[in-house]
C-alpha atoms as a PDB file:
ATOM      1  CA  UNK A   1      22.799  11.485 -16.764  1.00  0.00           C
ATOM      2  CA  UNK A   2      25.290   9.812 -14.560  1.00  0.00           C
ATOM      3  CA  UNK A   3      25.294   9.823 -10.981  1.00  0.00           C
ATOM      4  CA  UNK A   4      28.013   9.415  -8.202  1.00  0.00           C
ATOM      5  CA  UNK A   5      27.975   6.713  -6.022  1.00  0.00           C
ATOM      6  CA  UNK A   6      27.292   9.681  -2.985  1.00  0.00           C
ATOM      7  CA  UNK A   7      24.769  10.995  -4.919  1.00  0.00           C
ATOM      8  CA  UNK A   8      23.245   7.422  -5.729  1.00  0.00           C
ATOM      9  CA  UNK A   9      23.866   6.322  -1.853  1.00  0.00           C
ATOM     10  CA  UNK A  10      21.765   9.825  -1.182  1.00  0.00           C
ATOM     11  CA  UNK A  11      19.063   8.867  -3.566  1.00  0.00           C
ATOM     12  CA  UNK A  12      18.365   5.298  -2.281  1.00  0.00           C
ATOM     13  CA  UNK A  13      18.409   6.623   1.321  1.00  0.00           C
ATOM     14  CA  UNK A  14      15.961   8.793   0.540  1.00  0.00           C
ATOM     15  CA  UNK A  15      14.161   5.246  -1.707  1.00  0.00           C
ATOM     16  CA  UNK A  16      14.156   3.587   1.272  1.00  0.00           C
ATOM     17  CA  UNK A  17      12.827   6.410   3.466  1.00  0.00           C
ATOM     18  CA  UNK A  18       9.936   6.504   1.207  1.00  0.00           C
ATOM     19  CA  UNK A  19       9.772   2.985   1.365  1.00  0.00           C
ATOM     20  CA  UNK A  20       9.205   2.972   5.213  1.00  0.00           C
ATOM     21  CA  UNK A  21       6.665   6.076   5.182  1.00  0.00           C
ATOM     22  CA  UNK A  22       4.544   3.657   2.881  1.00  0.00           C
ATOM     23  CA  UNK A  23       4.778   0.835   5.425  1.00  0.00           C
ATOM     24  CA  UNK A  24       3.649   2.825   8.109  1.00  0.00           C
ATOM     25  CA  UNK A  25       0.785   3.667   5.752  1.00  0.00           C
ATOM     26  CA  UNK A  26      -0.317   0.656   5.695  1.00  0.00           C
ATOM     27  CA  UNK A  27       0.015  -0.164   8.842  1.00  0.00           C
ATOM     28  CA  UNK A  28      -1.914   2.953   9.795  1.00  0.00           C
ATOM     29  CA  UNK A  29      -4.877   1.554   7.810  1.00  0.00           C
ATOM     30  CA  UNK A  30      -4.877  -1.570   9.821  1.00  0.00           C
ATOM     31  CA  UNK A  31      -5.141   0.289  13.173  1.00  0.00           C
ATOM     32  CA  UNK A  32      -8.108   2.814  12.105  1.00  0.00           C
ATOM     33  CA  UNK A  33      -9.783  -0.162   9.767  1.00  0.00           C
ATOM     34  CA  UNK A  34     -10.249  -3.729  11.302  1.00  0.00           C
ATOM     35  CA  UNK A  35      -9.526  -5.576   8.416  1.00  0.00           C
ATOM     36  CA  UNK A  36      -9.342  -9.618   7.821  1.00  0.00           C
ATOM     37  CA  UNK A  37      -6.594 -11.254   7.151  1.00  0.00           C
ATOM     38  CA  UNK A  38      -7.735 -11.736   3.098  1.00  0.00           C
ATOM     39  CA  UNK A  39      -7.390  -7.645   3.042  1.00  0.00           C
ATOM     40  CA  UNK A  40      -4.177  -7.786   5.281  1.00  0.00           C
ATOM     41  CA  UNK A  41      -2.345 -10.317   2.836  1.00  0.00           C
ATOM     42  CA  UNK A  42      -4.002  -8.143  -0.601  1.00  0.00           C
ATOM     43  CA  UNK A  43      -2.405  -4.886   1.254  1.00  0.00           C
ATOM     44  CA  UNK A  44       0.864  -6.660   1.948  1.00  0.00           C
ATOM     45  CA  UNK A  45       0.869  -7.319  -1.833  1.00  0.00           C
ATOM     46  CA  UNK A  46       0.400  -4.249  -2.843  1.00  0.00           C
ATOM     47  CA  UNK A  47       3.357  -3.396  -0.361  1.00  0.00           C
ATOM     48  CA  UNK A  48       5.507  -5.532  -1.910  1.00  0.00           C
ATOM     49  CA  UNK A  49       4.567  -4.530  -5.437  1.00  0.00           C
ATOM     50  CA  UNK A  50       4.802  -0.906  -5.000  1.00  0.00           C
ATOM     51  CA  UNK A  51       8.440  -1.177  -3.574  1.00  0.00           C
ATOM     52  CA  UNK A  52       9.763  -3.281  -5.963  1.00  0.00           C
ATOM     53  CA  UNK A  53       8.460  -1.237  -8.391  1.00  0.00           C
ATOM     54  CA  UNK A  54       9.946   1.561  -6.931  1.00  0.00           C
ATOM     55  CA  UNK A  55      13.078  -0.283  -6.496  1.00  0.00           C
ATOM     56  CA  UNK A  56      13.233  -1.757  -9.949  1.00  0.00           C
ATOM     57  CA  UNK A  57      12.132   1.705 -11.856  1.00  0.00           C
ATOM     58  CA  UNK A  58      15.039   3.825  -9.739  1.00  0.00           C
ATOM     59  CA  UNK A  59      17.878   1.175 -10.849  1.00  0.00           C
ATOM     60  CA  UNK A  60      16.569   1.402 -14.463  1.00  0.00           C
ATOM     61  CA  UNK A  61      16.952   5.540 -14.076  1.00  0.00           C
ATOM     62  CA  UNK A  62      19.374   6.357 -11.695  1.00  0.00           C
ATOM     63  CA  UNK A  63      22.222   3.904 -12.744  1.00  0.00           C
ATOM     64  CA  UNK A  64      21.385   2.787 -16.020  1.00  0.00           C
ATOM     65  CA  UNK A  65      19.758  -0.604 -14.494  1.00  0.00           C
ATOM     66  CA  UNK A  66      23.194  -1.484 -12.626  1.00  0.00           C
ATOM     67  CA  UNK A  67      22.629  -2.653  -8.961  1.00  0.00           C
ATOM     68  CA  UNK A  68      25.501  -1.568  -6.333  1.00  0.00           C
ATOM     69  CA  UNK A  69      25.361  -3.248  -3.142  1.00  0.00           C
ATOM     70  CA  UNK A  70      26.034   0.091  -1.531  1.00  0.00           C
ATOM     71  CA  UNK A  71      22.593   0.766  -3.021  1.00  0.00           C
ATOM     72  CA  UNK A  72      21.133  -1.215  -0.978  1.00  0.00           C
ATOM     73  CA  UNK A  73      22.670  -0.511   2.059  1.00  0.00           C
ATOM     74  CA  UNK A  74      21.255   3.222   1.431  1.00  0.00           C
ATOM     75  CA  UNK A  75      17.585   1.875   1.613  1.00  0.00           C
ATOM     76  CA  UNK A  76      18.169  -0.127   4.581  1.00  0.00           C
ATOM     77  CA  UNK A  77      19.485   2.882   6.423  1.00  0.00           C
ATOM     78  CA  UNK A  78      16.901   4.715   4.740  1.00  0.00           C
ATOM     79  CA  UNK A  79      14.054   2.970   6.984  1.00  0.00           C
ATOM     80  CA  UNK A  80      16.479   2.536  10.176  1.00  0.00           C
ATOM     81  CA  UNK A  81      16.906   6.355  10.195  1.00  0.00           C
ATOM     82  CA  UNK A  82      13.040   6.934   9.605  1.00  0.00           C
ATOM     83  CA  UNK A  83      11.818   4.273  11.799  1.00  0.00           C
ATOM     84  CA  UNK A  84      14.069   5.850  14.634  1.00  0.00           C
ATOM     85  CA  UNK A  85      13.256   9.043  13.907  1.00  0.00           C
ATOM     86  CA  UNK A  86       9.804   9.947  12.037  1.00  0.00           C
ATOM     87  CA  UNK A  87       8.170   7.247  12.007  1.00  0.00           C
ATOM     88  CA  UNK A  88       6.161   8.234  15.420  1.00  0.00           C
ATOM     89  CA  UNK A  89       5.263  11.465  14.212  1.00  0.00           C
ATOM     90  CA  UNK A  90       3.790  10.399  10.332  1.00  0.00           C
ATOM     91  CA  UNK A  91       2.090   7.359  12.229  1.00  0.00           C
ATOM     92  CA  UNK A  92      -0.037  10.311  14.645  1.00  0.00           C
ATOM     93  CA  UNK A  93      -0.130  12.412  11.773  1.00  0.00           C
ATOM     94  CA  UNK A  94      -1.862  10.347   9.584  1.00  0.00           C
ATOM     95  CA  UNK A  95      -4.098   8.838  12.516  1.00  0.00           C
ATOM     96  CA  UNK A  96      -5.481  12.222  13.341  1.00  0.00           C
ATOM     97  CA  UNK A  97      -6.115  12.569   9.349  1.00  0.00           C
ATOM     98  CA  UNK A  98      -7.603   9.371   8.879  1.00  0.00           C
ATOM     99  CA  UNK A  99      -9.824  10.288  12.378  1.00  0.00           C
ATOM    100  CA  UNK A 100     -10.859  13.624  10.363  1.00  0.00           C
ATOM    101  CA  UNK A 101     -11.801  11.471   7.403  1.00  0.00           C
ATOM    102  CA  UNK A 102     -14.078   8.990   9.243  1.00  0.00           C
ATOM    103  CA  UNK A 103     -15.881  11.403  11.168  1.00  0.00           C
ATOM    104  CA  UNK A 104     -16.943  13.247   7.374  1.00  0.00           C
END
């Protein structure tokens, strides 16, 4: 299936949205759990891994493993838009359910 390149811009946006939610993820598990630095640098791995992955397998899909430099563009504004936007309210979202997790 081929793609346009708004459709592909869309899709990448929407990458890099996802990209950012999983950031603040993480980051929300270093607030609620102190953890030292040996955990902080494994989860920043994992960070890295898991966004390249999803980087790598949605250029290998979406465009038949062609990379645009619009594409990237797209998942920059991706996590601009979301950090400006929704980042505060998934960060106190996922506080209160990580608060509702520790107390059980």
């Amino acid at each position: 299936m081929q793609f346009s390149q708004e459709q592909l811009f869309i899709s990448y946006f929407l990458i890099g949205t996802v990209i950012a939610m999983l950031f603040d993820f993480f980051r929300v598990l270093r607030i609620n759990f102190k953890t030292s630095d040996n955990i902080t640098f494994i989860e920043d791995i994992i960070f890295l891994f898991l966004s390249g992955l999803l980087i790598i397998f949605s250029i290998i899909k979406l465009n038949n493993g062609i990379f645009r430099f619009f594409m990237l563009i797209g998942i920059c504004f991706g996590i601009i838009i979301y950090s400006l936007t929704l980042s505060k309210v998934y960060v106190i979202i996922f506080t209160v359910i990580i608060k509702i997790f520790k107390q059980i």
